[in-house]
C-alpha atoms as a PDB file:
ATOM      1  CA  UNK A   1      35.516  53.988   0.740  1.00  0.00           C
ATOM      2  CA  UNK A   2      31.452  54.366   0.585  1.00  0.00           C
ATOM      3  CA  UNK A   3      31.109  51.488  -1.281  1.00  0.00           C
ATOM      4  CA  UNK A   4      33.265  49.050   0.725  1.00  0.00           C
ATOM      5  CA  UNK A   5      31.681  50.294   3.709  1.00  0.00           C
ATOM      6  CA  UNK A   6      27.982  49.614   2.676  1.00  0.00           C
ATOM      7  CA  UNK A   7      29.067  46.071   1.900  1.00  0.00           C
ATOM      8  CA  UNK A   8      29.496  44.974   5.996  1.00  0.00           C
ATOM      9  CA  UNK A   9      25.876  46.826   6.384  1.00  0.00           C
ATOM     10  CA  UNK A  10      24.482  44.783   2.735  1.00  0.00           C
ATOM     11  CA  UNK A  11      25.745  41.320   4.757  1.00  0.00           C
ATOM     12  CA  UNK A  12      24.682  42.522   8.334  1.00  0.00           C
ATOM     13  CA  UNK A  13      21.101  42.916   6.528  1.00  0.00           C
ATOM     14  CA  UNK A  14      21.248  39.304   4.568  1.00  0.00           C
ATOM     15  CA  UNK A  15      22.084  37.674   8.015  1.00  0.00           C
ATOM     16  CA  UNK A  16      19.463  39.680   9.793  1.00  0.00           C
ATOM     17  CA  UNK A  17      16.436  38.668   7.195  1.00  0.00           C
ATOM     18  CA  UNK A  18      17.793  34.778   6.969  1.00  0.00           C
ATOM     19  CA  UNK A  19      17.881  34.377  10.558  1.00  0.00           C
ATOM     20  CA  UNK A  20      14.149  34.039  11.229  1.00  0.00           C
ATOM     21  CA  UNK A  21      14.460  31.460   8.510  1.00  0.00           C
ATOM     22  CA  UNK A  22      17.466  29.538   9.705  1.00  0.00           C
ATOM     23  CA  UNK A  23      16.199  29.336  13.139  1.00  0.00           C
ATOM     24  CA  UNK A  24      12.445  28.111  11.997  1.00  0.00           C
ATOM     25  CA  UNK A  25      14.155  25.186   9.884  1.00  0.00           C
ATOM     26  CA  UNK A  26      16.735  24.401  12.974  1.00  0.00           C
ATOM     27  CA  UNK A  27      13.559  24.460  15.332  1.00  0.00           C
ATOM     28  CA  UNK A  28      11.524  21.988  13.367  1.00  0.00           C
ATOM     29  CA  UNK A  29      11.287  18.712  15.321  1.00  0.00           C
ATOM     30  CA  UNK A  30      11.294  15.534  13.449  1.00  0.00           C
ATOM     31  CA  UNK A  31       8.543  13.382  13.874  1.00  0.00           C
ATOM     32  CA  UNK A  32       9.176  10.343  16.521  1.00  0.00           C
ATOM     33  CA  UNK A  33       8.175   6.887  15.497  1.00  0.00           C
ATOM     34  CA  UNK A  34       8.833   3.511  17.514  1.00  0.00           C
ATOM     35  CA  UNK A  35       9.695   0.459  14.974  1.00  0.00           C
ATOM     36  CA  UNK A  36       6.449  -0.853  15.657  1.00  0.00           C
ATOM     37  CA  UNK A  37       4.726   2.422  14.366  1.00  0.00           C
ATOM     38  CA  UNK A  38       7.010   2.843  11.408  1.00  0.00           C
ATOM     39  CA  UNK A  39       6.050  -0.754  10.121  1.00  0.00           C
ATOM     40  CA  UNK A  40       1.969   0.053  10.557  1.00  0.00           C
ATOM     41  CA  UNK A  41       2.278   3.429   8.424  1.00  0.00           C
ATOM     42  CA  UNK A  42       4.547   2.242   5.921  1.00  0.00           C
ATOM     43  CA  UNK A  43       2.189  -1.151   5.366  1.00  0.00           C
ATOM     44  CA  UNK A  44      -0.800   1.818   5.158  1.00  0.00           C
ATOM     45  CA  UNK A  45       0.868   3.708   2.347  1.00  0.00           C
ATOM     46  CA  UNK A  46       3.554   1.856   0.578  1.00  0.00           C
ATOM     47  CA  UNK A  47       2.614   1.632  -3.246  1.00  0.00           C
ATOM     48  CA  UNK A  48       3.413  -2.027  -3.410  1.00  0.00           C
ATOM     49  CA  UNK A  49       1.602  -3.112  -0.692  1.00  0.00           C
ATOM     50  CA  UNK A  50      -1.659  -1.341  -2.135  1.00  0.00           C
ATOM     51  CA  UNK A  51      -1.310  -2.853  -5.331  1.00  0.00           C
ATOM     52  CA  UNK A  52      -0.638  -6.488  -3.744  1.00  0.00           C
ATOM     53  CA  UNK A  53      -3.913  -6.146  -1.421  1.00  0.00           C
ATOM     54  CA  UNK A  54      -6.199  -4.921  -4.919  1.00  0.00           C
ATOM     55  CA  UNK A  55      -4.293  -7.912  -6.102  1.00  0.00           C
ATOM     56  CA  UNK A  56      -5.522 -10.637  -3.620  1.00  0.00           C
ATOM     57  CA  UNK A  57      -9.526  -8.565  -3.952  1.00  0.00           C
ATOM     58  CA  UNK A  58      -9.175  -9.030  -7.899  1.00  0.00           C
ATOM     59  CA  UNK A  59      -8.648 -12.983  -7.584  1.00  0.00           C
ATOM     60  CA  UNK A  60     -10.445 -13.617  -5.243  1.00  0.00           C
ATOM     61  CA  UNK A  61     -13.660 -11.623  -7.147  1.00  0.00           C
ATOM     62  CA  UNK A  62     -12.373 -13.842  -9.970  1.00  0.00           C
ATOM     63  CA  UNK A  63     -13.183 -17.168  -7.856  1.00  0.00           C
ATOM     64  CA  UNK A  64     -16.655 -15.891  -7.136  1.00  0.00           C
ATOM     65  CA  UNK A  65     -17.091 -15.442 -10.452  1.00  0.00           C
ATOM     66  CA  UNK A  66     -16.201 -19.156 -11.242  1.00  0.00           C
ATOM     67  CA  UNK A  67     -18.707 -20.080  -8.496  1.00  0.00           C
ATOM     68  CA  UNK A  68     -21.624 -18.002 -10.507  1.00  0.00           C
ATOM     69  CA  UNK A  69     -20.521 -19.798 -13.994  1.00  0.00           C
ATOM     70  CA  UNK A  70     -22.817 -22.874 -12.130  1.00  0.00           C
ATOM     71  CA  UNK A  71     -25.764 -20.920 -11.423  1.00  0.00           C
ATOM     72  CA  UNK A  72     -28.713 -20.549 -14.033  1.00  0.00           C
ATOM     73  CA  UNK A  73     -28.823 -17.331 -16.241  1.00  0.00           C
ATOM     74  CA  UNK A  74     -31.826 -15.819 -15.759  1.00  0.00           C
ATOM     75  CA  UNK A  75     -33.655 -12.398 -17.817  1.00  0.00           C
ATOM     76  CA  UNK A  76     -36.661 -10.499 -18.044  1.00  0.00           C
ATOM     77  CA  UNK A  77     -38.832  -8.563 -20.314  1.00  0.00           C
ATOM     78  CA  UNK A  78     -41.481  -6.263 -20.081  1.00  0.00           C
ATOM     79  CA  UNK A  79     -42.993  -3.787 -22.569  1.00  0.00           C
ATOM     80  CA  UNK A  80     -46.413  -1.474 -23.149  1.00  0.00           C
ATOM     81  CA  UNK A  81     -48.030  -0.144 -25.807  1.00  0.00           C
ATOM     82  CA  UNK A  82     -51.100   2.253 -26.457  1.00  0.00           C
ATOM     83  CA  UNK A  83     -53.298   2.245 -29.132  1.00  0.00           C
ATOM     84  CA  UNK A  84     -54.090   6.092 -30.607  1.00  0.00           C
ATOM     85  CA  UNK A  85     -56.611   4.761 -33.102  1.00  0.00           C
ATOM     86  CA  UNK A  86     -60.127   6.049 -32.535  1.00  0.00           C
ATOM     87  CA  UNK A  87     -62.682   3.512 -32.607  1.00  0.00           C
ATOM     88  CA  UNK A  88     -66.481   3.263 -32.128  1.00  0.00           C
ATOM     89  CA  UNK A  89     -68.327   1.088 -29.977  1.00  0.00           C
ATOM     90  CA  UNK A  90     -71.070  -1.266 -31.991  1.00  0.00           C
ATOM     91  CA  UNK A  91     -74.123   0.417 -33.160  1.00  0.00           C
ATOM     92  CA  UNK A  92     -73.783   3.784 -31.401  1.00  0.00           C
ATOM     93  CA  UNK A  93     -71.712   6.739 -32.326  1.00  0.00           C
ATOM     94  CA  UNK A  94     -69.658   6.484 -28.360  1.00  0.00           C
ATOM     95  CA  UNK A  95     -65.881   6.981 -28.826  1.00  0.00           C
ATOM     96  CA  UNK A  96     -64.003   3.931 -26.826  1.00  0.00           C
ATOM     97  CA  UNK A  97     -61.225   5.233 -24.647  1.00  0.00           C
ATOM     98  CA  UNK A  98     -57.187   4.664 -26.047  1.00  0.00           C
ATOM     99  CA  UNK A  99     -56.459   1.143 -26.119  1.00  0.00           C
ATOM    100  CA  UNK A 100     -53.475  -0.216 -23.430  1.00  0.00           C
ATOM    101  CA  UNK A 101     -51.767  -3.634 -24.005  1.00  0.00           C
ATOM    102  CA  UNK A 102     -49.152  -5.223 -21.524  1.00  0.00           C
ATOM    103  CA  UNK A 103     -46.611  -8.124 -21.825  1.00  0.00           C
ATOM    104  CA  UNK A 104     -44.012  -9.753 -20.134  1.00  0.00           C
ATOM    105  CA  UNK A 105     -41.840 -12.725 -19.827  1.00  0.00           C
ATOM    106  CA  UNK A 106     -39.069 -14.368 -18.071  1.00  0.00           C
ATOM    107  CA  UNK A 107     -36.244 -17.187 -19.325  1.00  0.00           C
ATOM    108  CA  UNK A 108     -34.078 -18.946 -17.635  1.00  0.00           C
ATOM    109  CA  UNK A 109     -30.858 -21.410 -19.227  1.00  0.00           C
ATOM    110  CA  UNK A 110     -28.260 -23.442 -17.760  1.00  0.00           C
ATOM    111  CA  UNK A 111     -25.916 -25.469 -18.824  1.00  0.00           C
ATOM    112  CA  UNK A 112     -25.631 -28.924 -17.402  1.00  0.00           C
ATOM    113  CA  UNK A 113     -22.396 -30.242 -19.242  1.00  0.00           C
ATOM    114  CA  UNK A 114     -19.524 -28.071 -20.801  1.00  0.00           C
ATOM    115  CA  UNK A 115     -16.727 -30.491 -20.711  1.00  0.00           C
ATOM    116  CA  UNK A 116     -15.465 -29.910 -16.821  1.00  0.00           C
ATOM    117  CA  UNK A 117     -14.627 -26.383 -18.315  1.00  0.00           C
ATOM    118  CA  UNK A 118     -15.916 -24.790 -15.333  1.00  0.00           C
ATOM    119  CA  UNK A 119     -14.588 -27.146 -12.797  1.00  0.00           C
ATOM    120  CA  UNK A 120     -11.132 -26.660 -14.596  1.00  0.00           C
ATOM    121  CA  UNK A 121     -11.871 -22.256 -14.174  1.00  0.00           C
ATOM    122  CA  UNK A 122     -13.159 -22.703 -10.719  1.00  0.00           C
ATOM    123  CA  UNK A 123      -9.759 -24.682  -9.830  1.00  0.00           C
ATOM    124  CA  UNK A 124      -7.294 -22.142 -11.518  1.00  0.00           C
ATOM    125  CA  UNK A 125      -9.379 -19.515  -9.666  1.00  0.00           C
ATOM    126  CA  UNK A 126      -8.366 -20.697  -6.242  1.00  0.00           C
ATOM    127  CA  UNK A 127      -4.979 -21.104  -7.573  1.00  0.00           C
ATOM    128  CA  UNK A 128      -4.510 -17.443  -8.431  1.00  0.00           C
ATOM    129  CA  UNK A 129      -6.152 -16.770  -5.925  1.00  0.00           C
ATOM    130  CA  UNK A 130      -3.711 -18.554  -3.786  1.00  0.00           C
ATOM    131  CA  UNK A 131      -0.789 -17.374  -5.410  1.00  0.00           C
ATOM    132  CA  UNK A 132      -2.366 -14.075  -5.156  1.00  0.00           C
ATOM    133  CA  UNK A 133      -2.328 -14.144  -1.115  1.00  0.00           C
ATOM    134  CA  UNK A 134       1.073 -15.098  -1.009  1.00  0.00           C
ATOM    135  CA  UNK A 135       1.888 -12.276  -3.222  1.00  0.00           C
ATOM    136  CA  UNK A 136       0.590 -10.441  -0.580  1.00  0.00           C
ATOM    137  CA  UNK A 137       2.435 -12.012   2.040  1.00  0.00           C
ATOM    138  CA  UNK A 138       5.539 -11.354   0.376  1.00  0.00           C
ATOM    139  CA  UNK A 139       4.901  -8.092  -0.371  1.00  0.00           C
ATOM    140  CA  UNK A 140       4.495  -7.480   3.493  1.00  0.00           C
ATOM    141  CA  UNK A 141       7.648  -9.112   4.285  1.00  0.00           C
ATOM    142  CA  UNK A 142       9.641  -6.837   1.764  1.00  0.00           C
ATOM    143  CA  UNK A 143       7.774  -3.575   2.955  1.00  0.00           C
ATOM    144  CA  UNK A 144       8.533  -4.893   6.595  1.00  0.00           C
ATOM    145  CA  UNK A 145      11.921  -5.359   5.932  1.00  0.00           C
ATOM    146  CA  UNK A 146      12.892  -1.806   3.858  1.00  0.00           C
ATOM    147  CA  UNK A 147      11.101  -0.341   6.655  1.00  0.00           C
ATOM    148  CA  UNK A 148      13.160  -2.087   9.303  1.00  0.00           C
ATOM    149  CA  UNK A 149      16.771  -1.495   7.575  1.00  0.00           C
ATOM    150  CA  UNK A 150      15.153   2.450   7.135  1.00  0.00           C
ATOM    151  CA  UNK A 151      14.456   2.711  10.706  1.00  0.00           C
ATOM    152  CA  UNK A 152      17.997   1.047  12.084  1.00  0.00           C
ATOM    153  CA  UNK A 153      20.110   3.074   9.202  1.00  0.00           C
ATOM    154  CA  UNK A 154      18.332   6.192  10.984  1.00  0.00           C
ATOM    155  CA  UNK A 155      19.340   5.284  14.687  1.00  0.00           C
ATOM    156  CA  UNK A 156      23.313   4.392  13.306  1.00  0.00           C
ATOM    157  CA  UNK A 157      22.860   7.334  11.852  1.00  0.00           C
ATOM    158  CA  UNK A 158      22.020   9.162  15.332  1.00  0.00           C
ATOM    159  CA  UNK A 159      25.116   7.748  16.845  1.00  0.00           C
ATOM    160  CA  UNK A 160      27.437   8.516  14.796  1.00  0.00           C
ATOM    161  CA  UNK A 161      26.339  11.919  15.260  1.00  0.00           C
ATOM    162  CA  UNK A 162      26.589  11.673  19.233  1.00  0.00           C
ATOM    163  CA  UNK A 163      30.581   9.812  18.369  1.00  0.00           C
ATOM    164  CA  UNK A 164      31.295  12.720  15.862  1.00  0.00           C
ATOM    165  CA  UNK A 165      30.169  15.621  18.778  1.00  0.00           C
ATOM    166  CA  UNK A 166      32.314  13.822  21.047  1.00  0.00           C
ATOM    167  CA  UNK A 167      35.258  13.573  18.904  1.00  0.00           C
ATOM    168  CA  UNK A 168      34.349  17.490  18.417  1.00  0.00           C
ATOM    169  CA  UNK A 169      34.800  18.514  22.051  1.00  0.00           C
ATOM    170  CA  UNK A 170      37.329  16.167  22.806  1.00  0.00           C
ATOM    171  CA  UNK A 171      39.152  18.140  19.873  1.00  0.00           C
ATOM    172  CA  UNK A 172      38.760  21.387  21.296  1.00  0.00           C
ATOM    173  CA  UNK A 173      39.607  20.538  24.669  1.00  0.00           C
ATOM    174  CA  UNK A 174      43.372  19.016  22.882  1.00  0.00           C
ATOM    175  CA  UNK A 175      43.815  22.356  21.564  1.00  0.00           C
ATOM    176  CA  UNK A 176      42.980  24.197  24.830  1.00  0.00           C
ATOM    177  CA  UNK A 177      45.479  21.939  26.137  1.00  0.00           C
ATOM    178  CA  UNK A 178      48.156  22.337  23.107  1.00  0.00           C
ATOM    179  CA  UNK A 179      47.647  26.380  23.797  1.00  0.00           C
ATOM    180  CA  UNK A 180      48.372  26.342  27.692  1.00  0.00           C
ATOM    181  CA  UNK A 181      51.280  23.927  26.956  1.00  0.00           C
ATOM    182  CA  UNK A 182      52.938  26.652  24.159  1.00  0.00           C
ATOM    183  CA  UNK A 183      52.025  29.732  26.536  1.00  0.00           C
ATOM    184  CA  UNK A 184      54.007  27.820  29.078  1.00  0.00           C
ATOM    185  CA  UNK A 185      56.767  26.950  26.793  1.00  0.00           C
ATOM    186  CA  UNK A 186      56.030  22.775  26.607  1.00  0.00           C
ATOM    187  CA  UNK A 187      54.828  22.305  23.583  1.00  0.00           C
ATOM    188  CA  UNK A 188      56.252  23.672  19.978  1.00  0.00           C
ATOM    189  CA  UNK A 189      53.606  26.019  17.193  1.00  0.00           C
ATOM    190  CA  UNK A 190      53.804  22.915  15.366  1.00  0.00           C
ATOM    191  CA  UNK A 191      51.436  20.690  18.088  1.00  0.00           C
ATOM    192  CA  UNK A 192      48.630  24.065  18.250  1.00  0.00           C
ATOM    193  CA  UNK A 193      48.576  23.767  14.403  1.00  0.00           C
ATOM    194  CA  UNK A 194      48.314  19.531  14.753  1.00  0.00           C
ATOM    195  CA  UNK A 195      45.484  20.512  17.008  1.00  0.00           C
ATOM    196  CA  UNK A 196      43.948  23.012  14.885  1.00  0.00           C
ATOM    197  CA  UNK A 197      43.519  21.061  12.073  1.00  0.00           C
ATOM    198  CA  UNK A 198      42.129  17.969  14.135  1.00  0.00           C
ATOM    199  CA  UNK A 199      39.542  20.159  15.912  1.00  0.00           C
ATOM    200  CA  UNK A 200      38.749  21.027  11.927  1.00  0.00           C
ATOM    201  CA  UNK A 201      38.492  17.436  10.782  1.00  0.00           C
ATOM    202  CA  UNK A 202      36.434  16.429  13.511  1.00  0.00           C
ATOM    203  CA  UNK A 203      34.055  19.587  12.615  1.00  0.00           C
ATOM    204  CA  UNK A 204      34.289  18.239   9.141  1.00  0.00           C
ATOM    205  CA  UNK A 205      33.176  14.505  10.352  1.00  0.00           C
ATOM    206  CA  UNK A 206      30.350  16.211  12.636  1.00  0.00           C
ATOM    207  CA  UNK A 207      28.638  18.003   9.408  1.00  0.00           C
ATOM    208  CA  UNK A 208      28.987  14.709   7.373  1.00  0.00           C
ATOM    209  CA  UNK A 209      27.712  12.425  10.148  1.00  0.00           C
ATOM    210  CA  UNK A 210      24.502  15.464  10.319  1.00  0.00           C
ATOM    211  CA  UNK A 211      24.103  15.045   6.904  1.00  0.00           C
ATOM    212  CA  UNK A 212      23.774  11.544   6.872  1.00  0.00           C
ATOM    213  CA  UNK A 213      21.328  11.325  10.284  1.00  0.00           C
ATOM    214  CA  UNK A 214      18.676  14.235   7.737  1.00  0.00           C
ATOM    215  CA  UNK A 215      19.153  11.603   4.926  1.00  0.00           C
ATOM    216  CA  UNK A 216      18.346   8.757   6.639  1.00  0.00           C
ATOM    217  CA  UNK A 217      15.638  10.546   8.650  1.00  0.00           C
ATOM    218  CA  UNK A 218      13.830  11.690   5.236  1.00  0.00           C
ATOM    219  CA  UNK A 219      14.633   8.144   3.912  1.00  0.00           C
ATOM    220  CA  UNK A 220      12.351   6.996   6.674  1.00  0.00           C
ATOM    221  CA  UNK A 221       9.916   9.507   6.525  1.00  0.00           C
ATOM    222  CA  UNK A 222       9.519   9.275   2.872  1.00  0.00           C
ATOM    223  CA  UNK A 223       9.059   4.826   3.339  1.00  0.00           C
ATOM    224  CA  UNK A 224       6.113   5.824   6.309  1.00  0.00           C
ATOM    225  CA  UNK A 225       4.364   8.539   3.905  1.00  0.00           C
ATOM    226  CA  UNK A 226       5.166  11.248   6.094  1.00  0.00           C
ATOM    227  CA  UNK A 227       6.680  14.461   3.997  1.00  0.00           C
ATOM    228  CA  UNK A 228       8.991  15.605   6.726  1.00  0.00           C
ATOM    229  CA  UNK A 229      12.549  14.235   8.442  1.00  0.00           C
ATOM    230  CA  UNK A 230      11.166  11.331  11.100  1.00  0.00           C
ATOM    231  CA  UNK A 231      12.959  10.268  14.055  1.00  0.00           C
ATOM    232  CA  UNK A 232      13.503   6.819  15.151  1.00  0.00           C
ATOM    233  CA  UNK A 233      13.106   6.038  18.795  1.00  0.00           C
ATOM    234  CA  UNK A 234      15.436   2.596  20.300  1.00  0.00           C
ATOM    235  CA  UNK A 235      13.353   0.058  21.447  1.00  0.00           C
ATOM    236  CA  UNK A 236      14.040  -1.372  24.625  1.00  0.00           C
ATOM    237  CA  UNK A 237      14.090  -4.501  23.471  1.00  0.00           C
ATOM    238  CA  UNK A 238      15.124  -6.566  19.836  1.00  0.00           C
ATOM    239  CA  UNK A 239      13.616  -9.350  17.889  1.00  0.00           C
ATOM    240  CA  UNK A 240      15.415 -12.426  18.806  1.00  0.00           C
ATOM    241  CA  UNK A 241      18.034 -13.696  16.446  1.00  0.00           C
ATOM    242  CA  UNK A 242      16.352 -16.646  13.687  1.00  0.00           C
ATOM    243  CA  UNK A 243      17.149 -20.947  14.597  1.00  0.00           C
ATOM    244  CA  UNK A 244      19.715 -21.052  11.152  1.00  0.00           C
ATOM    245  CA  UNK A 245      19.718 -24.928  11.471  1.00  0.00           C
ATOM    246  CA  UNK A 246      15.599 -24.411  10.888  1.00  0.00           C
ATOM    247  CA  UNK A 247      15.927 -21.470   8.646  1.00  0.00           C
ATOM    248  CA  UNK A 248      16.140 -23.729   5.376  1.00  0.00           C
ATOM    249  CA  UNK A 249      13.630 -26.133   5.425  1.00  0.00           C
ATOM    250  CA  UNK A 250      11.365 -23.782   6.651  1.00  0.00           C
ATOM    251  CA  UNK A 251      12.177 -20.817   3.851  1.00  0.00           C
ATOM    252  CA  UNK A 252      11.411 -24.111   1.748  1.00  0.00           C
ATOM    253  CA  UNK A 253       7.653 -25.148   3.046  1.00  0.00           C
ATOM    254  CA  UNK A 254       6.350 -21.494   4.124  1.00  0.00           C
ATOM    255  CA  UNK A 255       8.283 -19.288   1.701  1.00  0.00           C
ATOM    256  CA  UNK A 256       5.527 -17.035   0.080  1.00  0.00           C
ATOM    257  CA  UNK A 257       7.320 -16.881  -3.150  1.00  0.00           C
ATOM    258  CA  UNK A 258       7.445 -20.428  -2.808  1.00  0.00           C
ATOM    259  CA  UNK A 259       3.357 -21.172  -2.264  1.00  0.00           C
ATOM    260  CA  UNK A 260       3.015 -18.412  -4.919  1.00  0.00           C
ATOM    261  CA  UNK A 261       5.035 -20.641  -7.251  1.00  0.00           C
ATOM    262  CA  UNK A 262       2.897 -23.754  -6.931  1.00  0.00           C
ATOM    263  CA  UNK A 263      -0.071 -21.910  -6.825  1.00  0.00           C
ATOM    264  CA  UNK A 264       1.090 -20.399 -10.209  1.00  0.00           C
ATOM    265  CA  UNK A 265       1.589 -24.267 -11.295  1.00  0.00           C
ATOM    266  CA  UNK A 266      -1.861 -25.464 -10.235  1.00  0.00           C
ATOM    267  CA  UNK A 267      -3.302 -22.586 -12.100  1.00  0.00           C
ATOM    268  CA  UNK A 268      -1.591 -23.165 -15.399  1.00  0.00           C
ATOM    269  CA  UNK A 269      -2.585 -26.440 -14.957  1.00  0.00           C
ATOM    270  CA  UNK A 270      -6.139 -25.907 -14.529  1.00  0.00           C
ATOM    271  CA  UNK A 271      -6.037 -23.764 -17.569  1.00  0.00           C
ATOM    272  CA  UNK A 272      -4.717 -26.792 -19.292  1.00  0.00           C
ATOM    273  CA  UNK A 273      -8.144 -28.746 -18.670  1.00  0.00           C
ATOM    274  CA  UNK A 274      -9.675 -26.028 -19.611  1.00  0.00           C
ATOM    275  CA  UNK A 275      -8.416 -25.550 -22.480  1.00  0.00           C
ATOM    276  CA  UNK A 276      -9.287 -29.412 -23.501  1.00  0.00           C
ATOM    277  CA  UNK A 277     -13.244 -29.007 -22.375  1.00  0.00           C
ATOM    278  CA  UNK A 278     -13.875 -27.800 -25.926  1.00  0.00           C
ATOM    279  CA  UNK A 279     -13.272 -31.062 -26.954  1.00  0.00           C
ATOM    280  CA  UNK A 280     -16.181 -32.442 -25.264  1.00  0.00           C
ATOM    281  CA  UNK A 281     -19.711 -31.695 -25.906  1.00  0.00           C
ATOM    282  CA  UNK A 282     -21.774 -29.257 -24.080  1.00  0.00           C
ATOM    283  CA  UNK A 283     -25.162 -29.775 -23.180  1.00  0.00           C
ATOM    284  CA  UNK A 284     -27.871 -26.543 -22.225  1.00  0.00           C
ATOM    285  CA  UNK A 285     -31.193 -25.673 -21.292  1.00  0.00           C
ATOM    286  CA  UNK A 286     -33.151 -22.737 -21.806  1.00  0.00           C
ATOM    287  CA  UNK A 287     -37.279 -22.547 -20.471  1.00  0.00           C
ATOM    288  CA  UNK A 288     -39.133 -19.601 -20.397  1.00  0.00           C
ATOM    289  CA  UNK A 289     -42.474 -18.360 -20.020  1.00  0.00           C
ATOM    290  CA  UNK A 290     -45.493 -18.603 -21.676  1.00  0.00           C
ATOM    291  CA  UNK A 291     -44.655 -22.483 -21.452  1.00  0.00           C
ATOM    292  CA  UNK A 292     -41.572 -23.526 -23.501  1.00  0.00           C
ATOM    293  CA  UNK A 293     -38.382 -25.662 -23.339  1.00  0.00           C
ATOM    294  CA  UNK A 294     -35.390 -25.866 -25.473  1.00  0.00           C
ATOM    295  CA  UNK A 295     -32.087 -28.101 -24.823  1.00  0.00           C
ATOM    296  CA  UNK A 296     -29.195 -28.590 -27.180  1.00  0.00           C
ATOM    297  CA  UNK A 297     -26.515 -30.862 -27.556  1.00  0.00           C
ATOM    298  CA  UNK A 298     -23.358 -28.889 -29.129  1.00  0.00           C
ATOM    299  CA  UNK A 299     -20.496 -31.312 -30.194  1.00  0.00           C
ATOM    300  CA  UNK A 300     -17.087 -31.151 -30.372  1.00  0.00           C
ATOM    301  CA  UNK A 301     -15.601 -29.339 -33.216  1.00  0.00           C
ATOM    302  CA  UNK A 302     -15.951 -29.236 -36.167  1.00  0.00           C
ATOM    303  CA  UNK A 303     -19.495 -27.673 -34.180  1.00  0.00           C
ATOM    304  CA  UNK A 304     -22.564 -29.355 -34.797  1.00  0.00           C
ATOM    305  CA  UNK A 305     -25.543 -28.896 -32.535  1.00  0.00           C
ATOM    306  CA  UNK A 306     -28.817 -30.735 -32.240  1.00  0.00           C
ATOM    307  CA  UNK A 307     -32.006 -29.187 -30.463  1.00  0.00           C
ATOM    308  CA  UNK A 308     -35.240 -30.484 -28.850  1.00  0.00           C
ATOM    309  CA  UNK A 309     -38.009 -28.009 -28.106  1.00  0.00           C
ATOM    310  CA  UNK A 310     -40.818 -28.667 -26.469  1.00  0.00           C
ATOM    311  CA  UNK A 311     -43.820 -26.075 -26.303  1.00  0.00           C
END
C-alpha cells in the first residue's frame, strides 16, 4: 500500500515541476509579420537569393575586367645599392664615405590588334552579365513566391483552427443537450454516447488543425530567418488577379528565365569569336624608359613573330 500511494505524490510532483515549463512554451507569442514584411526578410536572408546577388557582382566585375583588357599595361622598378668597399681619395690618405647608387624605370605595352579577341570577351561579358541579372530576377520571383504560399498556408492554417474550436464547442453544447434530453427521458444512452464520441473527434480535429497552424508558422519563420513560430497577419487588401489573355505573350518577352536564355546564347556566341581571334595576328607595343621601343607582329599559328626595336 506505501508504494502505490507514493506513486499519486511521484506524478503530483512531475506535474508540479513541468508546469512552469508548459506554461512558458504556451505563453510564447509568435512573432507577427504583414506579407509585405515577410517578403523583405526572406529576400534579406534566403540562401538563394544571396548567392544570385554575388552572382550578378561576379559578372558584372567580369565586364570591367573586359573593359581594362583595352587599357595599356603599365610597371615599375626601382632598386638601391651601397658600396662597402673602402676607397681613398687621390693623393691623400682621406677615407671617401660608402658609396650609394639609385635606379629606376618604368614600361608600358599595349596591344593594338589581337584578332577582335577582346571585343568578342567584352561582348560575352555583358551577356553573362545579362543573363546574370535575370538570374537574379528570377531568383526574386521564386523567393517571393515560396514566401507568399508560406505566409497564406499559415493564415488557412489559422482558420481552420478557429472552424475546428467551433466545431469543438458546438460539440459540447450537443452533448449538454443529448444529457438534459436522457435525464428527461427523450433521448436513448445510445445518442449521449453518439455525442460523446463527436465532442472527441472534434477534440481530435482541434489538436490536428493546432498542429498544422505551429508547422506552418515555423515553415514561415524558418523562409524569413527568424528561429521561432511567426504569425501571419491578413491584409486588408489582395493583389489583383493577373489579365490571362496577356499572361502568355508577356511570360514570353519579360520572362527572366527567358532573357537569361538569350543572354546565355549571345555569350556562347561571343565565345565563339573568341575563340577564332587566334587565327588572326596580334600586333603589341612595349616602350619604356631610358628611351626604347619594341613592337611585334605575332602570326597566326603555327606562331611566328617578327620584332622592330628602336633605341
Amino acid at each position: 500500500m506505501t508504494s502505490v500511494r507514493l506513486h499519486p505524490v511521484a506524478a503530483l510532483a512531475t506535474i508540479v515541476l513541468l508546469a512552469p515549463g508548459a506554461a512558458a512554451a504556451q505563453g510564447q507569442q509568435p512573432l507577427e509579420v504583414t506579407l509585405a514584411e515577410a517578403i523583405r526578410r526572406s529576400l534579406d536572408v534566403q540562401p538563394a537569393m544571396v548567392q544570385a546577388r554575388g552572382a550578378a557582382r561576379n559578372a558584372g566585375a567580369g565586364e570591367r575586367s573586359a573593359w581594362g583588357a583595352f587599357l595599356p599595361t603599365v610597371s615599375t622598378s626601382a632598386s638601391a645599392s651601397r658600396s662597402n668597399t673602402s676607397s681613398f681619395r687621390t693623393g691623400t690618405t682621406d677615407t671617401l664615405p660608402p658609396l650609394y647608387s639609385y635606379s629606376g624605370g618604368l614600361s608600358a605595352s599595349l596591344v593594338l590588334f589581337d584578332g577582335f579577341s577582346r571585343f568578342a570577351n567584352l561582348r560575352s561579358s555583358a551577356a553573362t552579365q545579362d543573363a546574370a541579372v535575370a538570374g537574379l530576377v528570377n531568383q526574386r520571383y521564386q523567393t517571393t513566391l515560396a514566401t507568399q504560399q508560406a505566409f497564406f498556408a499559415a493564415l488557412a492554417d489559422e482558420e481552420l483552427v478557429r472552424v475546428a474550436e467551433a466545431q469543438v464547442q458546438r460539440a459540447r453544447q450537443q452533448l449538454q443537450i443529448s444529457v438534459n434530453k436522457f435525464q428527461a427521458g427523450a433521448a436513448t444512452r445510445s445518442d449521449t454516447l453518439t455525442s460523446t464520441v463527436d465532442l472527441g473527434t472534434a477534440q481530435l480535429n482541434l489538436l490536428q488543425a493546432q498542429a498544422s497552424l505551429a508547422t506552418a508558422q515555423a515553415a514561415l519563420g524558418r523562409q524569413i530567418g527568424v528561429d521561432q513560430r511567426v504569425r501571419a497577419l491578413p491584409d486588408t487588401t489582395f493583389p489583383p488577379l493577373p489579365d490571362t489573355t496577356a499572361l502568355r505573350p508577356a511570360a514570353l518577352q519579360a520572362a527572366p528565365l527567358v532573357n537569361a536564355a538569350e543572354a546565355q546564347a549571345r555569350a556562347a556566341g561571343a565565345q565563339v569569336w573568341s575563340a577564332r581571334s587566334q587565327y588572326w595576328p596580334s600586333w603589341s607595343c612595349r616602350a619604356w624608359r631610358p628611351r626604347g621601343l619594341r613592337c611585334c607582329l605575332t602570326t597566326a599559328p603555327p606562331r611566328g613573330s617578327m620584332c622592330s626595336r628602336r633605341c
